[in-house]
PDB file of N, CA and C in Angstrom:
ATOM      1  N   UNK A   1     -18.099  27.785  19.991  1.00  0.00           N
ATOM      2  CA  UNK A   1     -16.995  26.869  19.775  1.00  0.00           C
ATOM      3  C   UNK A   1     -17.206  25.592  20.589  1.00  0.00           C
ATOM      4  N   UNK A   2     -16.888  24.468  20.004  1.00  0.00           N
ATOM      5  CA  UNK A   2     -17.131  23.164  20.722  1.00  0.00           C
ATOM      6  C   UNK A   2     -16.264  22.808  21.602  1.00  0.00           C
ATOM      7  N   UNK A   3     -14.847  23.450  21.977  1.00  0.00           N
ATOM      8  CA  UNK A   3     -14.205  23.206  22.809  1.00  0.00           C
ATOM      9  C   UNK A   3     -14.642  24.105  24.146  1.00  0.00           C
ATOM     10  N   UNK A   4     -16.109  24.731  23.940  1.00  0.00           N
ATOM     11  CA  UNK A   4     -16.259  25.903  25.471  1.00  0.00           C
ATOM     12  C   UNK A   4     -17.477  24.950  25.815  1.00  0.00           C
ATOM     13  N   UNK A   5     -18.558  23.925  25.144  1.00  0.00           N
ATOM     14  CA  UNK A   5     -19.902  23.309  25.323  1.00  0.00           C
ATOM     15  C   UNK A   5     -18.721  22.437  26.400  1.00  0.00           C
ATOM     16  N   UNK A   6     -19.870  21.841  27.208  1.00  0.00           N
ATOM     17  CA  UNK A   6     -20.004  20.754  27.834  1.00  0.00           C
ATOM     18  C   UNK A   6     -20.546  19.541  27.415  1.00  0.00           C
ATOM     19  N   UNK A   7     -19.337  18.615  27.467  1.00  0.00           N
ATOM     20  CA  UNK A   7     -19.530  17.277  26.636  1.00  0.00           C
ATOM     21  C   UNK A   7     -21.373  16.859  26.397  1.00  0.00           C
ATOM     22  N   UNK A   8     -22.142  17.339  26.892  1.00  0.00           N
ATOM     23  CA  UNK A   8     -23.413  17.052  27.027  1.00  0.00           C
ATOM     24  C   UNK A   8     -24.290  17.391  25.713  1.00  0.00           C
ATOM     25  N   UNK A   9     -23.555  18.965  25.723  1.00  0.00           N
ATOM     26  CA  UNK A   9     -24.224  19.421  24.445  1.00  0.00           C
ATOM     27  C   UNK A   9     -23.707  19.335  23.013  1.00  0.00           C
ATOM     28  N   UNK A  10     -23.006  18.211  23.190  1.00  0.00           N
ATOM     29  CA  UNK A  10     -21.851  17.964  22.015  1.00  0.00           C
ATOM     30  C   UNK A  10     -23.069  17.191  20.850  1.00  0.00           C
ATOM     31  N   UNK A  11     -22.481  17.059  19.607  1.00  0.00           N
ATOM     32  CA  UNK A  11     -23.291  16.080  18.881  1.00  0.00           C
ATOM     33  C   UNK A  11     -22.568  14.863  19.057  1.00  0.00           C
ATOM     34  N   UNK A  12     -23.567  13.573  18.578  1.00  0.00           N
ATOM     35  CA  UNK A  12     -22.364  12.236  18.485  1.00  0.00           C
ATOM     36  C   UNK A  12     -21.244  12.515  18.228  1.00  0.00           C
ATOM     37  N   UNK A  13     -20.943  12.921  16.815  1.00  0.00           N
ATOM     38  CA  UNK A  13     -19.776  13.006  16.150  1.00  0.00           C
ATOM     39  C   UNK A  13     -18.424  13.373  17.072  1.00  0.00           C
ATOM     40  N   UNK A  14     -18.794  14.614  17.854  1.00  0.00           N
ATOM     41  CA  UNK A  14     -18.324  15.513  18.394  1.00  0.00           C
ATOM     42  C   UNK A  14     -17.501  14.876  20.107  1.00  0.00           C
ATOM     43  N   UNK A  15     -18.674  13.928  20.417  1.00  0.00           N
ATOM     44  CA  UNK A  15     -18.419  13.542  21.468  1.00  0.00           C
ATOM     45  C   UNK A  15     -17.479  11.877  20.947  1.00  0.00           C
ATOM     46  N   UNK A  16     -17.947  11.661  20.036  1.00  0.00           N
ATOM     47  CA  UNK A  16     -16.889  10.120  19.625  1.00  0.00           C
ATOM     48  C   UNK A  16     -15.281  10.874  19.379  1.00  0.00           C
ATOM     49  N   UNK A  17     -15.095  11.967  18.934  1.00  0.00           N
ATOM     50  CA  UNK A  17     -13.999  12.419  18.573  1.00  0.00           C
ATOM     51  C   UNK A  17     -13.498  12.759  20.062  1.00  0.00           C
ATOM     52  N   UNK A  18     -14.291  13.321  20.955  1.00  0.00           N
ATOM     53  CA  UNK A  18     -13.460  13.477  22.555  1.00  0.00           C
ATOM     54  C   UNK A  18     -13.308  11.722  23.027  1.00  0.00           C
ATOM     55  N   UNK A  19     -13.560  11.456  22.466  1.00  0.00           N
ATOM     56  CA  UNK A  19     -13.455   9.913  23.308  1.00  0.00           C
ATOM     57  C   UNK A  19     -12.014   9.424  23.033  1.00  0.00           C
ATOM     58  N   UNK A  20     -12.231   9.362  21.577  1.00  0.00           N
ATOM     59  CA  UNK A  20     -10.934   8.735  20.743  1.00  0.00           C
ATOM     60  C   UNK A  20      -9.740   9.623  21.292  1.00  0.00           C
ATOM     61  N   UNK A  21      -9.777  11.032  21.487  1.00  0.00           N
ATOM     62  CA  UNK A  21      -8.652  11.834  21.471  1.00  0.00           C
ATOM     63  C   UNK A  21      -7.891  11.367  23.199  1.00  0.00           C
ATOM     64  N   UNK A  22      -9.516  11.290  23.963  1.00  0.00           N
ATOM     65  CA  UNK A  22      -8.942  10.616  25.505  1.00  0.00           C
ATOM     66  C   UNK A  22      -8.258   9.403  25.479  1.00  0.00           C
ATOM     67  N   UNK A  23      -8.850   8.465  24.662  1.00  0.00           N
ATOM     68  CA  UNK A  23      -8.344   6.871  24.533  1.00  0.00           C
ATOM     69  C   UNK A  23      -7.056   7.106  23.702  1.00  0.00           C
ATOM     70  N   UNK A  24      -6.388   7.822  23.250  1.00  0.00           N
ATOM     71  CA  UNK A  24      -5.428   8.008  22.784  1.00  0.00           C
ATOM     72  C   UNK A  24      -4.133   9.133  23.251  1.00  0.00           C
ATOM     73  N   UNK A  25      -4.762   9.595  24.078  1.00  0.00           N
ATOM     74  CA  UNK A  25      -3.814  10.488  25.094  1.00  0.00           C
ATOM     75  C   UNK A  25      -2.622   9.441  25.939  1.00  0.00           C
ATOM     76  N   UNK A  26      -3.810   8.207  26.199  1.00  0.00           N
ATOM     77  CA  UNK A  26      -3.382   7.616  27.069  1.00  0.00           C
ATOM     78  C   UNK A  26      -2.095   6.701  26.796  1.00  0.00           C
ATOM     79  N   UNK A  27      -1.717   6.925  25.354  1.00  0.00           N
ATOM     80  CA  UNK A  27      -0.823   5.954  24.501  1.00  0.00           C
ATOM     81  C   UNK A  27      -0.836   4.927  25.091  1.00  0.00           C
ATOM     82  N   UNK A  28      -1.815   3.594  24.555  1.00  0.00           N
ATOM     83  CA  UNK A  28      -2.415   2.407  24.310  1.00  0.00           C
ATOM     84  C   UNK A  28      -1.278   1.970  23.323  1.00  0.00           C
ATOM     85  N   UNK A  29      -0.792   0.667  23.705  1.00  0.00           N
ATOM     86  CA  UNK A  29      -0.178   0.281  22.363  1.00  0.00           C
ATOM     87  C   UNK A  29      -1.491  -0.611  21.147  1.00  0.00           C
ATOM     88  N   UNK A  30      -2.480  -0.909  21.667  1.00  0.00           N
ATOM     89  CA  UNK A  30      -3.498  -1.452  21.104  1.00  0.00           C
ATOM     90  C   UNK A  30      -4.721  -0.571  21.346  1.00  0.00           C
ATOM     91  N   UNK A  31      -5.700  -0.348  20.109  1.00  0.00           N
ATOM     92  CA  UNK A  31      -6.777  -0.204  20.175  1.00  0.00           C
ATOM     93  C   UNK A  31      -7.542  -1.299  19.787  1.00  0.00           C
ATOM     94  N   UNK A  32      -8.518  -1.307  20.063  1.00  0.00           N
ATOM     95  CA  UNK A  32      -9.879  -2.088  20.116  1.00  0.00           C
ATOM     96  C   UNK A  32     -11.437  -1.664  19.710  1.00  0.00           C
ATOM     97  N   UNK A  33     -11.675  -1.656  18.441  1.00  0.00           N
ATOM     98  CA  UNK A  33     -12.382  -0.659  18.376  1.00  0.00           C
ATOM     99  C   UNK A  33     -13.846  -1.275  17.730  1.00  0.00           C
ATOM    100  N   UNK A  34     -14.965  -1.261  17.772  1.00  0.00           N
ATOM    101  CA  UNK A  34     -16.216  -2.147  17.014  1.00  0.00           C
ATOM    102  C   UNK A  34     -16.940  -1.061  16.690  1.00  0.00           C
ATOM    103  N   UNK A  35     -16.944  -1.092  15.021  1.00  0.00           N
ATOM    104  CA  UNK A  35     -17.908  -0.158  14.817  1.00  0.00           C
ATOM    105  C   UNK A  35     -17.446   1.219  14.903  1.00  0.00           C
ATOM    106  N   UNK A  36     -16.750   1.754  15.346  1.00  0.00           N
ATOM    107  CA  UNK A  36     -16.337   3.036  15.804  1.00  0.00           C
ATOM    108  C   UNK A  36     -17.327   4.578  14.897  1.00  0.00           C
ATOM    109  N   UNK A  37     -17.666   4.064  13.613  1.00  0.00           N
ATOM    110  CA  UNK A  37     -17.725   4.761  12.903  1.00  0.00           C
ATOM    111  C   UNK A  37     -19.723   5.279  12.292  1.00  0.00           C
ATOM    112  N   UNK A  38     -20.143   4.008  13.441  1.00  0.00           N
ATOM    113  CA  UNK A  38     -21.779   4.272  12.885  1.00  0.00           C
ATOM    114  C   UNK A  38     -22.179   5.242  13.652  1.00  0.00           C
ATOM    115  N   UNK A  39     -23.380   5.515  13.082  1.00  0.00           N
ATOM    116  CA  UNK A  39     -24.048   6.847  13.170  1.00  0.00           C
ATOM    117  C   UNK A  39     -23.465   8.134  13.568  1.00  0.00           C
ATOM    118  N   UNK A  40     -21.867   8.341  13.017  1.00  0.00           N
ATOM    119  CA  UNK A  40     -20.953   9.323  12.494  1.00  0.00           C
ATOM    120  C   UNK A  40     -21.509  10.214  11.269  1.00  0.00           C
ATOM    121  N   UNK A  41     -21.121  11.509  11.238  1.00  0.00           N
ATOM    122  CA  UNK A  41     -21.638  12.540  10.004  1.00  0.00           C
ATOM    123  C   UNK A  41     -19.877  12.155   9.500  1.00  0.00           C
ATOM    124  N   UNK A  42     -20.278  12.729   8.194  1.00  0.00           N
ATOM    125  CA  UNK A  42     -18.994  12.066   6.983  1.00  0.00           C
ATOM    126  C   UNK A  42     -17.909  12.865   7.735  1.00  0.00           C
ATOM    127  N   UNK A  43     -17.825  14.317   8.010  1.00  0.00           N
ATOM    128  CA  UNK A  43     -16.778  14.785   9.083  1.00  0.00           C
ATOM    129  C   UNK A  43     -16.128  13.686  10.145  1.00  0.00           C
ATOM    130  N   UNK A  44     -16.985  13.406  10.558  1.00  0.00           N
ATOM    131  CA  UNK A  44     -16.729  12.926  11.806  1.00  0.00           C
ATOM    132  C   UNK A  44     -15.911  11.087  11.709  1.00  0.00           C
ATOM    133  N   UNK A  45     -16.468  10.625  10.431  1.00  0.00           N
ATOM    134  CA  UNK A  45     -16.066   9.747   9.813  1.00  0.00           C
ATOM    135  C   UNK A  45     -14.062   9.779   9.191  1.00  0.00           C
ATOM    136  N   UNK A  46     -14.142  11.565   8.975  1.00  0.00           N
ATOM    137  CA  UNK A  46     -12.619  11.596   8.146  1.00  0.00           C
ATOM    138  C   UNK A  46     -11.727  11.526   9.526  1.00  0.00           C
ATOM    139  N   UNK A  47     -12.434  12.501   9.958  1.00  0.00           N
ATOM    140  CA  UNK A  47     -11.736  12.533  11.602  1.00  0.00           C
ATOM    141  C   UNK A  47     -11.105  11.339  11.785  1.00  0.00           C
ATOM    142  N   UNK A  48     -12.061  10.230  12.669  1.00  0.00           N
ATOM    143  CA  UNK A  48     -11.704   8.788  13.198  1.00  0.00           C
ATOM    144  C   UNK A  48     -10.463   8.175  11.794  1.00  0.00           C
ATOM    145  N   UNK A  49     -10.995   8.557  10.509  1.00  0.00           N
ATOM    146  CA  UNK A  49      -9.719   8.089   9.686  1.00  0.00           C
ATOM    147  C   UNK A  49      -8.721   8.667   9.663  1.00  0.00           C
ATOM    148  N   UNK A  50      -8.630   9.912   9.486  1.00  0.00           N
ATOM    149  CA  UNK A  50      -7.038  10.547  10.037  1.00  0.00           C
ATOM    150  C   UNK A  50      -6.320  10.200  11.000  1.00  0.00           C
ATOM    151  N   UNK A  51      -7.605  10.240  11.921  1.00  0.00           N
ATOM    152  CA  UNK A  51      -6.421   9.601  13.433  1.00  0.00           C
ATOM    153  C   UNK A  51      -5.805   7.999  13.525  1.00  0.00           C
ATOM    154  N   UNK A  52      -6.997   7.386  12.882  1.00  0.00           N
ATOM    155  CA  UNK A  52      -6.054   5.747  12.509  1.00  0.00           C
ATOM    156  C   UNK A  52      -4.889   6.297  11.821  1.00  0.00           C
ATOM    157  N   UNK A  53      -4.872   6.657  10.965  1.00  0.00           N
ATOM    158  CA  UNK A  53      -3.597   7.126  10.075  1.00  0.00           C
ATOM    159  C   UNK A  53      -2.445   6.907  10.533  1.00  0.00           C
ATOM    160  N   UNK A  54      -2.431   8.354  12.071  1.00  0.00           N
ATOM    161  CA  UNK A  54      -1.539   8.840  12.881  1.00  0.00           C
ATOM    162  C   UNK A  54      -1.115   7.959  13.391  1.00  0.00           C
ATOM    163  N   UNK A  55      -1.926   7.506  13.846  1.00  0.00           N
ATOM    164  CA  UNK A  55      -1.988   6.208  15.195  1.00  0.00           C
ATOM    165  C   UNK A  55      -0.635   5.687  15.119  1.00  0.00           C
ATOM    166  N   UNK A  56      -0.305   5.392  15.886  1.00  0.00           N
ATOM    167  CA  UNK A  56       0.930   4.980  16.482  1.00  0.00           C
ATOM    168  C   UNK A  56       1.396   3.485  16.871  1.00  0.00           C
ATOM    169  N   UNK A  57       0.124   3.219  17.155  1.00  0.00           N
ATOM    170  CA  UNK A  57       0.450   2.091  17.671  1.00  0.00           C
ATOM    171  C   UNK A  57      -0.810   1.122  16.920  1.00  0.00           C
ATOM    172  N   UNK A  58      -1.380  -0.570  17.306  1.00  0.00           N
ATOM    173  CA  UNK A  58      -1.744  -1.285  16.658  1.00  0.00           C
ATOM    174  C   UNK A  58      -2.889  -0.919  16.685  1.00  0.00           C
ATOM    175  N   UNK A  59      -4.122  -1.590  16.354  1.00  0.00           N
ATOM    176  CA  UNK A  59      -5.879  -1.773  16.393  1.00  0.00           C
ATOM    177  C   UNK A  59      -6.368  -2.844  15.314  1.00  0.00           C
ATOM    178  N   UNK A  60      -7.093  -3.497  16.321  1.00  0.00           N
ATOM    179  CA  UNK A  60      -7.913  -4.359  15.998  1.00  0.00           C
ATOM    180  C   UNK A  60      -9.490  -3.589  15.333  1.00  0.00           C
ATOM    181  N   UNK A  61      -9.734  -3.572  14.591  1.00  0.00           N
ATOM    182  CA  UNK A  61     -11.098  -3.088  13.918  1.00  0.00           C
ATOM    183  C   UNK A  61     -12.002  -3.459  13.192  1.00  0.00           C
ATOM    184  N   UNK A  62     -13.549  -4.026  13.927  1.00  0.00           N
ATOM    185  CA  UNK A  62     -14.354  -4.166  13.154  1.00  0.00           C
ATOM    186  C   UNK A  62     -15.551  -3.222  13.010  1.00  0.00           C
ATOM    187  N   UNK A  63     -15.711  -3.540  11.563  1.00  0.00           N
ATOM    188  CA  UNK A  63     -16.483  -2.280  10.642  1.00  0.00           C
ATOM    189  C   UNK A  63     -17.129  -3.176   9.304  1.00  0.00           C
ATOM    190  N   UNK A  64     -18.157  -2.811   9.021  1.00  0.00           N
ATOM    191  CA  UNK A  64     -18.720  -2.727   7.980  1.00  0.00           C
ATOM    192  C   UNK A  64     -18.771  -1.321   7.323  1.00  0.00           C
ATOM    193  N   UNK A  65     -18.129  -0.733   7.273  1.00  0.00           N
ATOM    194  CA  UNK A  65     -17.630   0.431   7.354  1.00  0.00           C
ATOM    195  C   UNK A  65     -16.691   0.526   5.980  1.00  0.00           C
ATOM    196  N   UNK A  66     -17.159   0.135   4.638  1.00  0.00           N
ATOM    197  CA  UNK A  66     -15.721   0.099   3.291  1.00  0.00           C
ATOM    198  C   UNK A  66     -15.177   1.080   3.184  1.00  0.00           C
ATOM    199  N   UNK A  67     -15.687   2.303   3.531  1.00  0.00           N
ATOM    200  CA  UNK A  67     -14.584   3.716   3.561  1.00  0.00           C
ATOM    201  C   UNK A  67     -13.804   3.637   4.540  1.00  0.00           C
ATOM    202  N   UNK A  68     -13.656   2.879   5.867  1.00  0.00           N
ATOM    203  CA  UNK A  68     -12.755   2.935   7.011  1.00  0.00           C
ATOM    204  C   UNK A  68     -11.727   1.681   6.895  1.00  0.00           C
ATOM    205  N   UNK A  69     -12.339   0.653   6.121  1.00  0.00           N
ATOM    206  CA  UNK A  69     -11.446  -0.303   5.912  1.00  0.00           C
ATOM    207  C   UNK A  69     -10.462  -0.161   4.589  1.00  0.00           C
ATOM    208  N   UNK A  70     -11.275   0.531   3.576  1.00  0.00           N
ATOM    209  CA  UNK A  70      -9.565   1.030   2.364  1.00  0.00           C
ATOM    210  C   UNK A  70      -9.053   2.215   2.878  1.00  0.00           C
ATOM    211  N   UNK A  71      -9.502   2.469   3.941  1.00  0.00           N
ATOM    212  CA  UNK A  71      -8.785   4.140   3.752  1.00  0.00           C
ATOM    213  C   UNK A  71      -7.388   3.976   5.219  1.00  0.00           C
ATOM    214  N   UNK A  72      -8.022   3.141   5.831  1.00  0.00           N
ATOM    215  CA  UNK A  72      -6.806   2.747   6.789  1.00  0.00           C
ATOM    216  C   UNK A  72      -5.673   1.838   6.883  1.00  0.00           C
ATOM    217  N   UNK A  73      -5.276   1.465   5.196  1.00  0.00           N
ATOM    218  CA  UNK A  73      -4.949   0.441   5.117  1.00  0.00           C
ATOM    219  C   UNK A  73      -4.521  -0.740   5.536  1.00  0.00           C
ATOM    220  N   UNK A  74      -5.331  -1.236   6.728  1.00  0.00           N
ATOM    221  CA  UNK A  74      -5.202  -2.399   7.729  1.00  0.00           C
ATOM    222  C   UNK A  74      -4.802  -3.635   6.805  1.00  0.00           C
ATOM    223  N   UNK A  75      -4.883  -4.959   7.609  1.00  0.00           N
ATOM    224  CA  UNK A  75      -4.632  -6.139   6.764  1.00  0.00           C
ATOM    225  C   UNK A  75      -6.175  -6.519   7.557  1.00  0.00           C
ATOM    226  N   UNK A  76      -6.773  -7.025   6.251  1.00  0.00           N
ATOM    227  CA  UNK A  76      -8.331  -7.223   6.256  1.00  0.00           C
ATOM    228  C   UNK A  76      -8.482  -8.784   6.571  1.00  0.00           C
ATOM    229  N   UNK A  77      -9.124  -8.887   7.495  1.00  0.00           N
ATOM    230  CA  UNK A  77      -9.441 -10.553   8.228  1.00  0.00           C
ATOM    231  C   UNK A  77     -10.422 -11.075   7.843  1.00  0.00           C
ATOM    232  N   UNK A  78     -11.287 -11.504   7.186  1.00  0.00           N
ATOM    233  CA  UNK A  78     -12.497 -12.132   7.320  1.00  0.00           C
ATOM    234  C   UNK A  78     -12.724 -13.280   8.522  1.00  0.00           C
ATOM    235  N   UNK A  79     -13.808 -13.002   9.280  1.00  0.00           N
ATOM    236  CA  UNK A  79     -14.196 -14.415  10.097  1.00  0.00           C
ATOM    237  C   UNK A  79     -14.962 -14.722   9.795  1.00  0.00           C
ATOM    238  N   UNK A  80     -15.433 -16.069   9.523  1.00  0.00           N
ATOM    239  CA  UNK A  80     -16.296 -16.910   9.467  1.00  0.00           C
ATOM    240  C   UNK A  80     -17.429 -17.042  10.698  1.00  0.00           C
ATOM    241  N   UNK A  81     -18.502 -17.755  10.652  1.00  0.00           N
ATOM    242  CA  UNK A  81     -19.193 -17.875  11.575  1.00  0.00           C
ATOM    243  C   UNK A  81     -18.902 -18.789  12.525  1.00  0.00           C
ATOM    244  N   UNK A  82     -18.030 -19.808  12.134  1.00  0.00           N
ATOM    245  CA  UNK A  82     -17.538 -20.958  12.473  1.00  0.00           C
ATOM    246  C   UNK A  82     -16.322 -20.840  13.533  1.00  0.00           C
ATOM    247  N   UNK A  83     -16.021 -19.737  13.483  1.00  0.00           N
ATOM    248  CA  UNK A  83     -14.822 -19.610  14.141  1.00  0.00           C
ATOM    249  C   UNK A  83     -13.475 -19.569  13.118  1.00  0.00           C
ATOM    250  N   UNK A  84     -13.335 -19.967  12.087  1.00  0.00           N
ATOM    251  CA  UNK A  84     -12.429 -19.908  10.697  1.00  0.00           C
ATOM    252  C   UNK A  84     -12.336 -18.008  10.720  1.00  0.00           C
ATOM    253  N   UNK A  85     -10.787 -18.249  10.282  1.00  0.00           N
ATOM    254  CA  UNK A  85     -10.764 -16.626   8.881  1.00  0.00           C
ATOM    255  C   UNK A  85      -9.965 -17.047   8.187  1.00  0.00           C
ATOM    256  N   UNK A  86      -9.790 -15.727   6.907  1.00  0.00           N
ATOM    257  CA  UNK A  86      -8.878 -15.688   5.994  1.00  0.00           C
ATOM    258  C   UNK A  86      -8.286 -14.239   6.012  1.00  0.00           C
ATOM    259  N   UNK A  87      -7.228 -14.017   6.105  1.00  0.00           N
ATOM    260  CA  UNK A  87      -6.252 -12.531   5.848  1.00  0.00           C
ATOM    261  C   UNK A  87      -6.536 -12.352   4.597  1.00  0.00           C
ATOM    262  N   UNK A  88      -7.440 -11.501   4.347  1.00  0.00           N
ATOM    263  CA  UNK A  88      -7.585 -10.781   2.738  1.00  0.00           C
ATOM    264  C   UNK A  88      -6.640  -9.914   2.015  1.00  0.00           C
ATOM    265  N   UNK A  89      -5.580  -9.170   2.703  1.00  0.00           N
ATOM    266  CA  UNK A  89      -4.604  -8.384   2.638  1.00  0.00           C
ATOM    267  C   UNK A  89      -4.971  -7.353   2.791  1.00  0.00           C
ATOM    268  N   UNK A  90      -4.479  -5.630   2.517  1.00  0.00           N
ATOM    269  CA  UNK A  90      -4.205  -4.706   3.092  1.00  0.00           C
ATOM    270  C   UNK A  90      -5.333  -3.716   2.420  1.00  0.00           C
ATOM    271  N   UNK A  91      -5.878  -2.760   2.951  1.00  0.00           N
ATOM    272  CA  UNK A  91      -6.750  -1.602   2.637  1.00  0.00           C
ATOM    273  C   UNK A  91      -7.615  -2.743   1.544  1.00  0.00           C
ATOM    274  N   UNK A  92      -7.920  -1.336  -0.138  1.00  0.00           N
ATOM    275  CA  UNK A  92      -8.326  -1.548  -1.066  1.00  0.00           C
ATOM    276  C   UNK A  92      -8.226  -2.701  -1.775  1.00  0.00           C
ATOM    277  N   UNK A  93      -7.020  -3.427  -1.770  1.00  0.00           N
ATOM    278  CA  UNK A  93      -6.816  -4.671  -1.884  1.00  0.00           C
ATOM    279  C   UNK A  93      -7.288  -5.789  -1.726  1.00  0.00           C
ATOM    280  N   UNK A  94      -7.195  -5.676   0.025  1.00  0.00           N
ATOM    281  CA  UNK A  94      -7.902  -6.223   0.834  1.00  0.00           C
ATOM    282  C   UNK A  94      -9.380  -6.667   0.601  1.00  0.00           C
ATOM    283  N   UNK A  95     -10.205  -5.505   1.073  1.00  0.00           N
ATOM    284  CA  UNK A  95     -11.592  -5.226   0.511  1.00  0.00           C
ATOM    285  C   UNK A  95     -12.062  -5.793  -0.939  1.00  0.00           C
ATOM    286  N   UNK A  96     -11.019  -6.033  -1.747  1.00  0.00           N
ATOM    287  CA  UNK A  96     -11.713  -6.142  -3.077  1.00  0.00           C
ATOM    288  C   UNK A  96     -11.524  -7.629  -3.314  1.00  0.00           C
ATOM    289  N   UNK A  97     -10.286  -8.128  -2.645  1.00  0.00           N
ATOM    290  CA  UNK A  97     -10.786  -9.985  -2.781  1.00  0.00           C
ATOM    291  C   UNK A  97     -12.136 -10.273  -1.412  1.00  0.00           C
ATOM    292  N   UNK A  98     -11.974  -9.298  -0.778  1.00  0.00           N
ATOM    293  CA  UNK A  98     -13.483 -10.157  -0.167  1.00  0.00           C
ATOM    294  C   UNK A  98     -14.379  -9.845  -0.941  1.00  0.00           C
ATOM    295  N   UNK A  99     -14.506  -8.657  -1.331  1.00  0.00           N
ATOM    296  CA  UNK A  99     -15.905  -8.238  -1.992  1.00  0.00           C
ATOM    297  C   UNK A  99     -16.420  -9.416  -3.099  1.00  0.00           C
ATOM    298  N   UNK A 100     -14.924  -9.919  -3.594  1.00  0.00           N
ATOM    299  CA  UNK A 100     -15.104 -10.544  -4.747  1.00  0.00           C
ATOM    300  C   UNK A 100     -15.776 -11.868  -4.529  1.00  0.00           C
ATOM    301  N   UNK A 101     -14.988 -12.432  -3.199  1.00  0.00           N
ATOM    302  CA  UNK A 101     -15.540 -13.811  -2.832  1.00  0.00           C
ATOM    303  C   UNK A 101     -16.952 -13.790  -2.056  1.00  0.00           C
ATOM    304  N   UNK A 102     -17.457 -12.822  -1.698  1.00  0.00           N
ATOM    305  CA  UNK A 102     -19.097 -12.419  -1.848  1.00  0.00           C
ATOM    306  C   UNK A 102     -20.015 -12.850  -2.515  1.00  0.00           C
ATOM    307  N   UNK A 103     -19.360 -11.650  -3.625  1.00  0.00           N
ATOM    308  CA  UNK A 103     -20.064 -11.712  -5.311  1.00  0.00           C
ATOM    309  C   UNK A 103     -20.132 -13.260  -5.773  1.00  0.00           C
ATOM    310  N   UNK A 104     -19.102 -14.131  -5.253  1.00  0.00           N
ATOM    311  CA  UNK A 104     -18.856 -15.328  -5.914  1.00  0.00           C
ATOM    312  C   UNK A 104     -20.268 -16.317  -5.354  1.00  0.00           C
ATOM    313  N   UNK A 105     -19.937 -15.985  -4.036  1.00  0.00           N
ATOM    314  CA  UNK A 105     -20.787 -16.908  -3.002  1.00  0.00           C
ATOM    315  C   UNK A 105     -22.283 -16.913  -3.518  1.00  0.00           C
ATOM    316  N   UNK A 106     -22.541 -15.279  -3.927  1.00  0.00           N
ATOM    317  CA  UNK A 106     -24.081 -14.847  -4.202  1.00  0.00           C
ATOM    318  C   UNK A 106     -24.742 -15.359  -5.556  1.00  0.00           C
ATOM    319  N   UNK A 107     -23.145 -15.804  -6.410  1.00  0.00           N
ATOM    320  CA  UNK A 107     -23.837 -16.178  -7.781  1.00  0.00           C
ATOM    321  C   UNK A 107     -24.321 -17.906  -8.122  1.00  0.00           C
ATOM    322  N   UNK A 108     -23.504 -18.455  -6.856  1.00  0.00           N
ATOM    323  CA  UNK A 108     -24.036 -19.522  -6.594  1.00  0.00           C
ATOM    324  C   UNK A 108     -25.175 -19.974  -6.594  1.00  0.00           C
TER     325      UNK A 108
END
């Protein structure tokens, strides 16, 4: 059982999920999170999304990550390189006018 190993012998997955559960014990009204989700097994991936779910309180999140960004339905930011963004709107929504203005950019 993974709750008797010592954090050492944990896998990533295993040990990102003790992290999150500590950083969230602590009731944070903000998370802060980059990436949270790479080199995660798809478990370990639903995990970190359930617990946004729960979450209680706010988070800031960047991800290239399209299963963590429709599935948490955040309000989706794009930044620019420039220092510029645009609020894309919420989850799936969200995701799909950026995707779109991508596609647009690329057919240029």
């Amino acid at each position: 059982h993974a709750h008797t190993r010592p954090i050492k012998e944990l896998s990533g997955g295993q040990k990102a999920r003790v992290q999150f559960a500590l950083l969230t014990c602590r009731r944070p009204e903000i998370l802060i999170l980059d990436e949270p989700t790479n080199h995660l097994d798809i478990e370990s991936v639903e995990e970190i999304i359930s617990a946004l779910r729960r979450y209680e309180g706010g988070f800031i999140l960047v991800s290239h990550d399209a299963r963590l960004i429709t599935s948490t339905q955040a309000t989706l930011w794009e930044v620019d390189g420039k220092g510029g963004y645009k609020v894309r709107g919420e989850g799936l929504q969200g995701f799909e006018e950026y995707r779109k203005s991508v596609m647009t950019e690329l057919e240029r």
